[in-house]
N, C-alpha and C. Protein backbone atom coordinates (compact mmCIF):
# COMPACT_ATOMS: atom_id res chain seq x y z
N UNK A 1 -3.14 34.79 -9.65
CA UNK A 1 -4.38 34.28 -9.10
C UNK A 1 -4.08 33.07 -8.20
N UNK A 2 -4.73 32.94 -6.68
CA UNK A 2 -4.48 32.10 -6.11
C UNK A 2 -5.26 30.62 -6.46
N UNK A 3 -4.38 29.69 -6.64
CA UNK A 3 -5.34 28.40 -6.69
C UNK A 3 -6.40 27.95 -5.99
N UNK A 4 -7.35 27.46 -6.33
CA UNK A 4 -8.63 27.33 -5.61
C UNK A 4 -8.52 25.89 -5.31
N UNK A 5 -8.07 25.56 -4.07
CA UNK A 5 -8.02 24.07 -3.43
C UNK A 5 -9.32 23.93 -2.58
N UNK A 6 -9.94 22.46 -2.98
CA UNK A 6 -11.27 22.35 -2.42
C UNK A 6 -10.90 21.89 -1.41
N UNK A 7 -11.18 22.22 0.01
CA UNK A 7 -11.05 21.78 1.03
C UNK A 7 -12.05 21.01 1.72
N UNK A 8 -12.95 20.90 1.21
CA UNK A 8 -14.33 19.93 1.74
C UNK A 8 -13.75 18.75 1.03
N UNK A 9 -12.81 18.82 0.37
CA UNK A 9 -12.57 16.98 0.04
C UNK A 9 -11.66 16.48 0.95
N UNK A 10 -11.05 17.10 1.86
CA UNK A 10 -10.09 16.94 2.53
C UNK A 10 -10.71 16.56 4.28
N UNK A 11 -11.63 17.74 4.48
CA UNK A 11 -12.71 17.32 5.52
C UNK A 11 -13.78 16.11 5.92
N UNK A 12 -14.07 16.29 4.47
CA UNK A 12 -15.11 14.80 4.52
C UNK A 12 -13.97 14.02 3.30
N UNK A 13 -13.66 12.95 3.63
CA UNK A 13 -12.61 11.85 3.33
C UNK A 13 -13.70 11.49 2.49
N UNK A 14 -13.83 11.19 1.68
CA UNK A 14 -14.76 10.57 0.29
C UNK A 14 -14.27 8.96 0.17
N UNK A 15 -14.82 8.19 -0.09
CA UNK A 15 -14.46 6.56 -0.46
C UNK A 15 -14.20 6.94 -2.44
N UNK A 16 -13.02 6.18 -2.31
CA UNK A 16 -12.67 6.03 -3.74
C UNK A 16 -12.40 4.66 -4.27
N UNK A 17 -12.34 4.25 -5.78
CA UNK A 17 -11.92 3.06 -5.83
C UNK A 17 -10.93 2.98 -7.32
N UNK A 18 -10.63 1.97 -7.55
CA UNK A 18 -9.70 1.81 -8.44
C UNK A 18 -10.14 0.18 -9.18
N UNK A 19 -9.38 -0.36 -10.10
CA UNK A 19 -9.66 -1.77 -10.55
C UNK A 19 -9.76 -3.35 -9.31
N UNK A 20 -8.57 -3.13 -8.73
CA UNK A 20 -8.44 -3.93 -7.43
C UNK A 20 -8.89 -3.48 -6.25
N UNK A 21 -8.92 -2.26 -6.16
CA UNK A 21 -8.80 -1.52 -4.60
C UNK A 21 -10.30 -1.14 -4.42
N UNK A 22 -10.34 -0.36 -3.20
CA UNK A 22 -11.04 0.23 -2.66
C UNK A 22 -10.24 1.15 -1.19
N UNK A 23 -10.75 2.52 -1.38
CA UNK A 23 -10.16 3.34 -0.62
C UNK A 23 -10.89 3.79 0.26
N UNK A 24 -11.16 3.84 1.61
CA UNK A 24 -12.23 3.88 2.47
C UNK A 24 -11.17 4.82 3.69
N UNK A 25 -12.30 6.13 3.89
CA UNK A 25 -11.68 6.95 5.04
C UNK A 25 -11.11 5.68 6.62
N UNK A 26 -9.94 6.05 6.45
CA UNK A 26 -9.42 5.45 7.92
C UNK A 26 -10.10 6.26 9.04
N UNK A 27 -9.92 4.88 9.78
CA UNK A 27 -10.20 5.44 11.47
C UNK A 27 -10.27 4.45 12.29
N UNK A 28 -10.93 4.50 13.18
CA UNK A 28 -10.75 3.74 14.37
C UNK A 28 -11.16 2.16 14.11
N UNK A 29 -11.51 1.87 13.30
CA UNK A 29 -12.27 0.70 12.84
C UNK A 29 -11.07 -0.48 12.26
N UNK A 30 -10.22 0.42 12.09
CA UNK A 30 -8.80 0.12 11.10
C UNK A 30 -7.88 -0.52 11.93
N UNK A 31 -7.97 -0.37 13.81
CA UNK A 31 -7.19 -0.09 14.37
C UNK A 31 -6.55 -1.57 14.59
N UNK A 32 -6.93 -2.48 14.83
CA UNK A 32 -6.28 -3.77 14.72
C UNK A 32 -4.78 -3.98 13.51
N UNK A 33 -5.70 -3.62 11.94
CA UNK A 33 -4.49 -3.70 10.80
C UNK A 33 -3.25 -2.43 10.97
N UNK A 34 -3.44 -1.47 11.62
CA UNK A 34 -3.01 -0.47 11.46
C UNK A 34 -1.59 -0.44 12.95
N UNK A 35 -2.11 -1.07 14.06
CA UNK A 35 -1.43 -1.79 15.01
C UNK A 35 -0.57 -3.27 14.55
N UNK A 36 -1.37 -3.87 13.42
CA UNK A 36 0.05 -5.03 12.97
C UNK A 36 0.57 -4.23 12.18
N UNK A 37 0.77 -3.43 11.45
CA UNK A 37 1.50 -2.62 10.71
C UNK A 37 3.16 -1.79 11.60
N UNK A 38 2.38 -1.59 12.48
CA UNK A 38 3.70 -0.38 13.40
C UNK A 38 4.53 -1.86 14.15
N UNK A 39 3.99 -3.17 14.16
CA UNK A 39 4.69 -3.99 14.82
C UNK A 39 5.24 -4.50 13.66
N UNK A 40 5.42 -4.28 12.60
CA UNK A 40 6.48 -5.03 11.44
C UNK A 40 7.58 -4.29 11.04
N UNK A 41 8.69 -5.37 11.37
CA UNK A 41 10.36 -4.19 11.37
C UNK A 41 10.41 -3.65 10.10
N UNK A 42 9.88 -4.39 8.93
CA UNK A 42 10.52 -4.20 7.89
C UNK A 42 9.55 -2.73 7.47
N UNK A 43 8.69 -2.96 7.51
CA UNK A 43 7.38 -1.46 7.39
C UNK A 43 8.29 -0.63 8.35
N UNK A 44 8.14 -0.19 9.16
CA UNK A 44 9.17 0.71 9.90
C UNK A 44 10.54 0.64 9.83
N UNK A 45 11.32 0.00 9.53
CA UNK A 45 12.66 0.73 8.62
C UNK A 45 12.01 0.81 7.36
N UNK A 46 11.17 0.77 6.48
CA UNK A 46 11.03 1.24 5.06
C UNK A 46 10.39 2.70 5.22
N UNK A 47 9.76 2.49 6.87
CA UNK A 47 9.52 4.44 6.87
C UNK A 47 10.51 5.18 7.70
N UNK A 48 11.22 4.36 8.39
CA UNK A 48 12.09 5.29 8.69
C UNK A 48 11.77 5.53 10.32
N UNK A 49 10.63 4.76 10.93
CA UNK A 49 9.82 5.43 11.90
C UNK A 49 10.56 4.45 13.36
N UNK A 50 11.31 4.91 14.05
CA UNK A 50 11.44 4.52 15.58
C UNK A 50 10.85 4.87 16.65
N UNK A 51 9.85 5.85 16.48
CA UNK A 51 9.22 5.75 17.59
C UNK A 51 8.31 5.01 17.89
N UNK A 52 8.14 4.38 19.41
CA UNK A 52 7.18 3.73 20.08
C UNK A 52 5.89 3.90 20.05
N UNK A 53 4.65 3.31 20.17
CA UNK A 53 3.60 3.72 19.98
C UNK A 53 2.76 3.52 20.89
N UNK A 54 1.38 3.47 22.08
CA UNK A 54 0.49 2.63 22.55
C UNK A 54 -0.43 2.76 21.97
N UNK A 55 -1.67 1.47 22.08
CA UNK A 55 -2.65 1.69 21.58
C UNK A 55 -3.39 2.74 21.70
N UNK A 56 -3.05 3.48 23.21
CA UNK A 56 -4.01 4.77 23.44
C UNK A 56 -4.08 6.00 21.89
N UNK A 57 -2.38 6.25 21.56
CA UNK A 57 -1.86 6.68 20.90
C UNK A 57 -2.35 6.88 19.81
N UNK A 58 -2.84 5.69 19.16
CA UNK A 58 -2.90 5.15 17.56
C UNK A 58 -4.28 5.26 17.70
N UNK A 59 -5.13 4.78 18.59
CA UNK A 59 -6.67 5.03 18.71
C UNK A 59 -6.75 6.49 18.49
N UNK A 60 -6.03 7.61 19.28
CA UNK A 60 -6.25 8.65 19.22
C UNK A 60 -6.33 9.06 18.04
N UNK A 61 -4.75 8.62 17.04
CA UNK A 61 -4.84 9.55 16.24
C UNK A 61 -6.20 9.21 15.08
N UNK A 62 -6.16 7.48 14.79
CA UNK A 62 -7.56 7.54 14.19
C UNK A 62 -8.66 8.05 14.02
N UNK A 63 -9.16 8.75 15.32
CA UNK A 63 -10.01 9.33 15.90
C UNK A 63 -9.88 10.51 15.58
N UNK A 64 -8.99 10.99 14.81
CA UNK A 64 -8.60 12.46 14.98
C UNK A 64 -8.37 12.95 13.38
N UNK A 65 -8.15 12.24 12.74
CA UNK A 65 -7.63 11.90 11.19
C UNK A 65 -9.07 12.60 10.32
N UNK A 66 -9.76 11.91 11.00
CA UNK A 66 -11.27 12.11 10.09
C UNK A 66 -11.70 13.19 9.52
N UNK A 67 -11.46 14.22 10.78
CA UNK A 67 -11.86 15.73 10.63
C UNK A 67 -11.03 16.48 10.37
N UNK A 68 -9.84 16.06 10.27
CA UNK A 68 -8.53 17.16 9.99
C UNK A 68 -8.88 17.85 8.93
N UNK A 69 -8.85 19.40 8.79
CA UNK A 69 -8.86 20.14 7.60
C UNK A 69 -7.57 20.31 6.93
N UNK A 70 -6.42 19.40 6.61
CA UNK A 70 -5.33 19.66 6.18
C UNK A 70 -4.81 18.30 5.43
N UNK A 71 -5.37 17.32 5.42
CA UNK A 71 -4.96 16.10 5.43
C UNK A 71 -6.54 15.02 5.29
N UNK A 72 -6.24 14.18 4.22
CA UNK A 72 -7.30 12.95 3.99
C UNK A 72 -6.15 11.32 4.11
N UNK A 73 -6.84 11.32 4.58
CA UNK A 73 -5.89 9.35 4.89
C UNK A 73 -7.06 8.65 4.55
N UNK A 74 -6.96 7.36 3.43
CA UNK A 74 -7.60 6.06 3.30
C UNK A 74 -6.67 5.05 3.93
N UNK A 75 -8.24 3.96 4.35
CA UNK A 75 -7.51 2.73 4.04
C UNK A 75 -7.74 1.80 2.58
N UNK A 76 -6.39 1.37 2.90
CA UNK A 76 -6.69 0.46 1.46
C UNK A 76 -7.29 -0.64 1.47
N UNK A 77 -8.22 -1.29 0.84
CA UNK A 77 -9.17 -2.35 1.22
C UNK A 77 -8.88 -3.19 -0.38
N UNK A 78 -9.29 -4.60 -0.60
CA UNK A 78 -8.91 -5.67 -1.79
C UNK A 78 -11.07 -5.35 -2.01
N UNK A 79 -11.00 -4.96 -3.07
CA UNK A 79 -11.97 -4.75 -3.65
C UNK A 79 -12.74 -5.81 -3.49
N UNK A 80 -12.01 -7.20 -3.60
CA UNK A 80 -12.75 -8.29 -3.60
C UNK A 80 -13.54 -9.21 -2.50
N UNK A 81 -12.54 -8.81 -1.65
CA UNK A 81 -12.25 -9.54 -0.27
C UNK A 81 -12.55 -8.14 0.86
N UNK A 82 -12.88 -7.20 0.62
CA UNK A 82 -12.52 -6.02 1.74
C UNK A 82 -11.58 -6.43 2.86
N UNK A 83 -10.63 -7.12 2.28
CA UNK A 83 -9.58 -6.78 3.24
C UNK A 83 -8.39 -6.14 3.32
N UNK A 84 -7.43 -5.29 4.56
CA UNK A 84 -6.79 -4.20 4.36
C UNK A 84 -5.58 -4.38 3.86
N UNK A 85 -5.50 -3.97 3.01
CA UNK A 85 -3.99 -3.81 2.08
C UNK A 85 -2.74 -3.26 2.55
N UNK A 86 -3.45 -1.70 3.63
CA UNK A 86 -2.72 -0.58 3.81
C UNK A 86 -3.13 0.39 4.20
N UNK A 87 -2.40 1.79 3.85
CA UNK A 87 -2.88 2.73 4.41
C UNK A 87 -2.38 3.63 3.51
N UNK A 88 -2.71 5.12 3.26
CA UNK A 88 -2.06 6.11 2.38
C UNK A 88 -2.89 7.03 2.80
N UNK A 89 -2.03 8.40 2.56
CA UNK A 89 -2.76 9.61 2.87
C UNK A 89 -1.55 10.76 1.89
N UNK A 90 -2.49 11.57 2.06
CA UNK A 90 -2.16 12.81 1.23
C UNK A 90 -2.07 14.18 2.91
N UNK A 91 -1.00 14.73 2.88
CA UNK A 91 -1.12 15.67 4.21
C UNK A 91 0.14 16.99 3.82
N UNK A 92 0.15 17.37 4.83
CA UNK A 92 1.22 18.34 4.79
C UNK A 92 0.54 19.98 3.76
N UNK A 93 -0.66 19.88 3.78
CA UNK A 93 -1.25 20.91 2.79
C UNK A 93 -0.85 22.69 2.66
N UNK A 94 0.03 22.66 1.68
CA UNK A 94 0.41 23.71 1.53
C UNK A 94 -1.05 24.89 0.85
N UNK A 95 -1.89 25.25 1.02
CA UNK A 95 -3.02 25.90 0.24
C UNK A 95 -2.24 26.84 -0.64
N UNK A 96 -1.71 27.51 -0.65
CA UNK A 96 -0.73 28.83 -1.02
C UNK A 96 -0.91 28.10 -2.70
N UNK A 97 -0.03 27.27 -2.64
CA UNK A 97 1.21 26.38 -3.45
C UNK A 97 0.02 25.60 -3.93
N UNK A 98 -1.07 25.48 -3.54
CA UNK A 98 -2.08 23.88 -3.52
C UNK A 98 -1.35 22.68 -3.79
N UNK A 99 -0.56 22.45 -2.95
CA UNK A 99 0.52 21.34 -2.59
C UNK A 99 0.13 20.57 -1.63
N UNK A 100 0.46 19.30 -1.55
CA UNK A 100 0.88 18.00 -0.46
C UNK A 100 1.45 17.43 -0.64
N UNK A 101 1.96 16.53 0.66
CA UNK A 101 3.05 15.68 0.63
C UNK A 101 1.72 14.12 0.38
N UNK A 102 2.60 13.27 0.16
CA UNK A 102 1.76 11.60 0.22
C UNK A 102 2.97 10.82 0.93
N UNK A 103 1.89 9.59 1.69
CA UNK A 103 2.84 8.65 1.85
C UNK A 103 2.05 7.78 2.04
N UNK A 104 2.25 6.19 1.98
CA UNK A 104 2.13 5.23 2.02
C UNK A 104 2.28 3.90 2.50
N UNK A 105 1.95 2.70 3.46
CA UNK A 105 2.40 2.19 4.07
C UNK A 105 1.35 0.59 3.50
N UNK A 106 2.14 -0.18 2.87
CA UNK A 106 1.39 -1.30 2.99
C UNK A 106 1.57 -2.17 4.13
N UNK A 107 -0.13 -3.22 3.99
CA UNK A 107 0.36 -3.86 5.06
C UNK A 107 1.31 -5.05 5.10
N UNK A 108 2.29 -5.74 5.95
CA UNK A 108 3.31 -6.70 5.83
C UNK A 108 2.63 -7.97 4.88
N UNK A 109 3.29 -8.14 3.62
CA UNK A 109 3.07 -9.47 3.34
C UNK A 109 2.26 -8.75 1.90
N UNK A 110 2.34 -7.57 1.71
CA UNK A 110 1.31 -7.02 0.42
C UNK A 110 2.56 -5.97 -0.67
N UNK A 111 3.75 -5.93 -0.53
CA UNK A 111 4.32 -4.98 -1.31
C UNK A 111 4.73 -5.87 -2.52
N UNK A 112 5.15 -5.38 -4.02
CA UNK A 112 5.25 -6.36 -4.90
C UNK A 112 3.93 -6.48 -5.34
N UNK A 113 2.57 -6.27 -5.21
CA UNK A 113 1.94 -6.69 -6.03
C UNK A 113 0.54 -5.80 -6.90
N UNK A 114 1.16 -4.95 -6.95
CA UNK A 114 0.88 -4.21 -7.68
C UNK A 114 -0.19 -2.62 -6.70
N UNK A 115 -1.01 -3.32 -5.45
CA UNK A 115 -1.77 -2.23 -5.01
C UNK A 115 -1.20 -0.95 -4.62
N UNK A 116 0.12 -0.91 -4.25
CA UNK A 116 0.74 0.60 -4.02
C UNK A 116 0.24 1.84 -5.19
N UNK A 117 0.68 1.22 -6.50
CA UNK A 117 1.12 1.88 -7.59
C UNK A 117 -0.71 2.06 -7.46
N UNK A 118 -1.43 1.44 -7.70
CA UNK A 118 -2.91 1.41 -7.86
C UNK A 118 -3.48 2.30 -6.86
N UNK A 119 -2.80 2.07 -5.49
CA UNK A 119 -3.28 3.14 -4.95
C UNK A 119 -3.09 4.60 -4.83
N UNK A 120 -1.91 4.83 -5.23
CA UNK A 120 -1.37 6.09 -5.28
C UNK A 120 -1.75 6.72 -7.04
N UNK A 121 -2.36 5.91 -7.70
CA UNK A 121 -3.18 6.25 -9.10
C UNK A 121 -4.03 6.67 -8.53
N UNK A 122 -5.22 6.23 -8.15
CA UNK A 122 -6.45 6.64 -7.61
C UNK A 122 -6.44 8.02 -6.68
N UNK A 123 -5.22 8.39 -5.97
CA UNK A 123 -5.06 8.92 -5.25
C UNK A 123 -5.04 10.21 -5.99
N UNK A 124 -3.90 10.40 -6.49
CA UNK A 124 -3.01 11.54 -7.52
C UNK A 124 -4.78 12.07 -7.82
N UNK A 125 -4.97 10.78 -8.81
CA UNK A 125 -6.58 11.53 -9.65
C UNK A 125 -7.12 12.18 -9.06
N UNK A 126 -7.76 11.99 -7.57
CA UNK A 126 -8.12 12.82 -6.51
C UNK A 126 -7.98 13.84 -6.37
N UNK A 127 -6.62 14.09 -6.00
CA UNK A 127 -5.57 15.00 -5.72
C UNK A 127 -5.84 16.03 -6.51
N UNK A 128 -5.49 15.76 -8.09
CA UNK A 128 -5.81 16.58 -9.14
C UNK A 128 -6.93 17.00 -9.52
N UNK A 129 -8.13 16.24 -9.60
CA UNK A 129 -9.38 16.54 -10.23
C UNK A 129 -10.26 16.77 -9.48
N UNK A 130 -9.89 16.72 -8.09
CA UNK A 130 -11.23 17.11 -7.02
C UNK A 130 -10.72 18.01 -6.25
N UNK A 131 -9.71 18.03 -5.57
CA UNK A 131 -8.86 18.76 -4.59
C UNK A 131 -8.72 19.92 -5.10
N UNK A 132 -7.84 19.40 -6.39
CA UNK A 132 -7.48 21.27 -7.23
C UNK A 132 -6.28 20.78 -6.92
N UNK A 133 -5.23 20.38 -6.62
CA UNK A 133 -3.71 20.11 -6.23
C UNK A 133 -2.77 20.61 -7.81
N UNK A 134 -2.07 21.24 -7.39
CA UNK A 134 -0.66 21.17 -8.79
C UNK A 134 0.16 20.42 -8.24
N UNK A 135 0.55 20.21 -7.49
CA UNK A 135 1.93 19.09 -7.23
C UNK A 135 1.99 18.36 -5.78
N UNK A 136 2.04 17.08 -5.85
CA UNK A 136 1.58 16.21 -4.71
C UNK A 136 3.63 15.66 -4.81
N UNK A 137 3.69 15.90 -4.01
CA UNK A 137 6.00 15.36 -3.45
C UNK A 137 5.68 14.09 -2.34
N UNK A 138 6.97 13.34 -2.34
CA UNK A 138 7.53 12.53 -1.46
C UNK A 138 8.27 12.19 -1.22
N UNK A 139 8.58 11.61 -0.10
CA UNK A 139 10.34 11.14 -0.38
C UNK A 139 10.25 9.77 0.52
N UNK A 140 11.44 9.06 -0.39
CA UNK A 140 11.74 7.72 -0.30
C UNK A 140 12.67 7.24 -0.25
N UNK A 141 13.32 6.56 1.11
CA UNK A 141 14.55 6.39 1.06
C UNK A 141 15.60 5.28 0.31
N UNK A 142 17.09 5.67 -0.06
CA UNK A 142 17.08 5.03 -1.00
C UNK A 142 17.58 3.22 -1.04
N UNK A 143 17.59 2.97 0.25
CA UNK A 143 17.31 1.73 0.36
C UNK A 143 15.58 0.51 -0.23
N UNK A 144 15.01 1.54 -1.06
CA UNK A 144 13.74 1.26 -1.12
C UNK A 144 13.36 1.21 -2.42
N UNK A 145 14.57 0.66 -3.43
CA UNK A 145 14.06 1.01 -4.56
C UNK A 145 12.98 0.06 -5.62
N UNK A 146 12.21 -0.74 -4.65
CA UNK A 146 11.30 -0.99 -5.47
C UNK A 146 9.96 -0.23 -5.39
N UNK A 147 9.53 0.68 -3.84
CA UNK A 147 8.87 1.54 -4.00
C UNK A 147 8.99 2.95 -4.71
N UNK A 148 10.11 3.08 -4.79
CA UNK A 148 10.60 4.20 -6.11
C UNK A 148 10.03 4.22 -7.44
N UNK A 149 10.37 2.73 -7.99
CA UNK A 149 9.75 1.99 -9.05
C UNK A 149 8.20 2.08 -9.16
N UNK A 150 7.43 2.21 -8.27
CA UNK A 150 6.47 1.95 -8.03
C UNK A 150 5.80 3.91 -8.13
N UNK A 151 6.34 4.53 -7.45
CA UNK A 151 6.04 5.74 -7.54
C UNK A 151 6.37 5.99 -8.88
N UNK A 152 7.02 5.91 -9.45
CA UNK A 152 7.51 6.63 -10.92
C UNK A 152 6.33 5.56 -11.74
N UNK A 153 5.94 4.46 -11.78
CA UNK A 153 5.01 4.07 -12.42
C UNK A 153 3.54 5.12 -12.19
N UNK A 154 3.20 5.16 -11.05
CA UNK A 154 2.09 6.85 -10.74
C UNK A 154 2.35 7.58 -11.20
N UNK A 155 3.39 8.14 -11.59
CA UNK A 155 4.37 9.28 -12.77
C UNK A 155 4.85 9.96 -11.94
N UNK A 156 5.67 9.71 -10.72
CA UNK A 156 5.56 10.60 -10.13
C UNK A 156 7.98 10.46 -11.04
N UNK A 157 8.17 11.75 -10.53
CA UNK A 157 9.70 12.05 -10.97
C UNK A 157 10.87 12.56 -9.68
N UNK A 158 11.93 12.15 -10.08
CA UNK A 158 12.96 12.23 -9.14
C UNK A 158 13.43 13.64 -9.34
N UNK A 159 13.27 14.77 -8.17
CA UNK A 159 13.64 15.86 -8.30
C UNK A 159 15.11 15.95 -7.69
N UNK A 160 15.72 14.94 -6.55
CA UNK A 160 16.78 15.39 -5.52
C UNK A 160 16.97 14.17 -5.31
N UNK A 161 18.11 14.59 -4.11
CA UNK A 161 18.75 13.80 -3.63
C UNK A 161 18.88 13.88 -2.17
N UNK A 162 18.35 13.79 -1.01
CA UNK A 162 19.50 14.38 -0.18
C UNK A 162 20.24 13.22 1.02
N UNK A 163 21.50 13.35 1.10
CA UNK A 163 22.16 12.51 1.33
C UNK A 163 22.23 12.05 2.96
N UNK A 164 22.75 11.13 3.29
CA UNK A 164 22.52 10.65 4.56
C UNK A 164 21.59 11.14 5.36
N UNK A 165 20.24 11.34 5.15
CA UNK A 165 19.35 11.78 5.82
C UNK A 165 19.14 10.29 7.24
N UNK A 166 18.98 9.28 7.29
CA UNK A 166 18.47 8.16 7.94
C UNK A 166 19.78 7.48 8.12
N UNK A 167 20.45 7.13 9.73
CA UNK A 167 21.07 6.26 10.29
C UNK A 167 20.47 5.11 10.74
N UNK A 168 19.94 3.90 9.53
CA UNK A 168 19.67 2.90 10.63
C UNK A 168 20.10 1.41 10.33
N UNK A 169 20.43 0.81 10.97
CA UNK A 169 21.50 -0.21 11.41
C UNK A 169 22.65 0.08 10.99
N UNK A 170 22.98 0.89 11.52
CA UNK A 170 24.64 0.90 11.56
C UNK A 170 25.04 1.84 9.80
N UNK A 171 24.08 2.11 9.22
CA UNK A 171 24.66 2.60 7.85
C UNK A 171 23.78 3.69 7.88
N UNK A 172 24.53 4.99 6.98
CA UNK A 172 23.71 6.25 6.49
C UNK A 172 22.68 5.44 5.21
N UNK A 173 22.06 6.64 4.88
CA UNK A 173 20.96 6.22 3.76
C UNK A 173 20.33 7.91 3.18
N UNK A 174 20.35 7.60 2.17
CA UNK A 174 19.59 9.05 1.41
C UNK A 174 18.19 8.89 1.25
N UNK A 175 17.87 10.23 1.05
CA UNK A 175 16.20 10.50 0.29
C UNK A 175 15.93 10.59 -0.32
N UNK A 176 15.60 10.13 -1.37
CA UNK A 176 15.38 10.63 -2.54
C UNK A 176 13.62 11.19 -3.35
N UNK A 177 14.13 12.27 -2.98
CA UNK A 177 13.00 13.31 -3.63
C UNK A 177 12.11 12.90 -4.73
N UNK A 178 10.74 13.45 -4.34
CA UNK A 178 9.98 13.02 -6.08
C UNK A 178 8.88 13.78 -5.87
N UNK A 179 8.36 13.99 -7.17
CA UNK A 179 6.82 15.00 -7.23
C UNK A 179 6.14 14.46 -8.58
N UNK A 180 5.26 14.59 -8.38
CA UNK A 180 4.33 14.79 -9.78
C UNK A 180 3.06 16.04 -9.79
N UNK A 181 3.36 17.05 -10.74
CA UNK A 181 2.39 18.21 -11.29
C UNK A 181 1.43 17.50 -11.68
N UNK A 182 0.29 18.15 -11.65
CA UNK A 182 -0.90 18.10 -12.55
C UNK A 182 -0.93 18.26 -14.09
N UNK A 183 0.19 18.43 -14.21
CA UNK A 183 0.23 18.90 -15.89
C UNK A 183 1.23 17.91 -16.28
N UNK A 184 1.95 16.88 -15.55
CA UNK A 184 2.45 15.74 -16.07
C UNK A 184 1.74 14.53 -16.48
N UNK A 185 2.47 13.94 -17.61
CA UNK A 185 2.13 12.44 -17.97
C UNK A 185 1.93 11.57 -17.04
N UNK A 186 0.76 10.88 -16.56
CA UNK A 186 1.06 9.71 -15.58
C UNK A 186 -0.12 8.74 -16.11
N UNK A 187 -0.03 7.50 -15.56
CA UNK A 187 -1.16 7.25 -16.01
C UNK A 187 -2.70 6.94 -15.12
N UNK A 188 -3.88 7.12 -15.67
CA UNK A 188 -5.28 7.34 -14.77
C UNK A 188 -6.01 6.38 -14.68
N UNK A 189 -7.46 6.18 -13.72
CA UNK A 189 -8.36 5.80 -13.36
C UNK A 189 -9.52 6.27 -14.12
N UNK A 190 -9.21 7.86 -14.51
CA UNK A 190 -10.32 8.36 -15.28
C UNK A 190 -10.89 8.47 -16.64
């Protein structure tokens, strides 16, 4: 029997929240935090990302994010303060498999304190209890191991390895694989 993945949660981006957070569909509104983000070295070597960007670019894709039937992106907002934390999205939608990939990007000056792990809780729950998802994967390179730490606190588990995937400054670097099922231990929002 094929899995029944709800795809209207994926179309209309739903606002979610968590103890600290608040998760609010990204878009164009974002575009200021989301532009200091691609200008911080350390956020882009922690994704890995060298390509250039213009604002035309990044407006676009905001603009474009909303309606995607394959993919939901929040921003992350401080529950208290509504101000932006970050960004995270769930994409890559396998329907078959009712699979996605996640990834995550805080903003400079916010990793360490706990909203990653919080957001990618809130997320998973999503994932699982509204979406229909069995297994949400990512990968993280292994220069990064306090966001590793941080994923395995979401429950998520180290499936792989794969080796010198990323040349940057002058050194190789691996990936290291991870997933979490719906039928694993992690811990919830709900």
């Amino acid at each position: 029997m094929k899995p029944d993945v709800a795809l209207a949660e994926l179309t209309t981006v739903r606002t979610l929240a968590g103890p600290r957070i608040r998760l609010v569909p990204l878009g164009p509104e974002h575009f200021d935090d989301v532009w200091a983000g691609l200008g911080d070295e350390e956020n882009m070597r922690l994704t890995g990302t060298r390509a250039e960007f213009t604002e035309e670019l990044i407006l676009a894709h905001l603009s474009r994010i909303g309606a995607a039937p394959d993919r939901a992106d929040w921003a992350i907002l401080d529950a208290a303060t509504g101000g932006f934390l970050g960004e995270i999205v769930l994409n890559e939608l396998d329907e078959d498999s009712a699979s996605m990939n996640t990834r995550i990007a805080l903003a400079p000056g916010q990793p360490g304190r706990g909203y990653g792990t919080e957001a990618m809780t809130v997320v998973l729950d999503h994932a699982f209890a509204e979406i229909g998802l069995h297994r949400v994967g990512l990968d993280v390179y292994g220069f990064n191991p306090r966001a590793q730490r941080s994923y395995e606190k979401a429950g998520f588990v180290v499936e792989g390895r794969q080796r010198d995937t990323l040349f940057w400054d002058g050194e190789w670097t691996d990936s290291i694989l991870m997933s979490v099922l719906h039928t694993d231990p992690r811990p919830t929002f709900r």
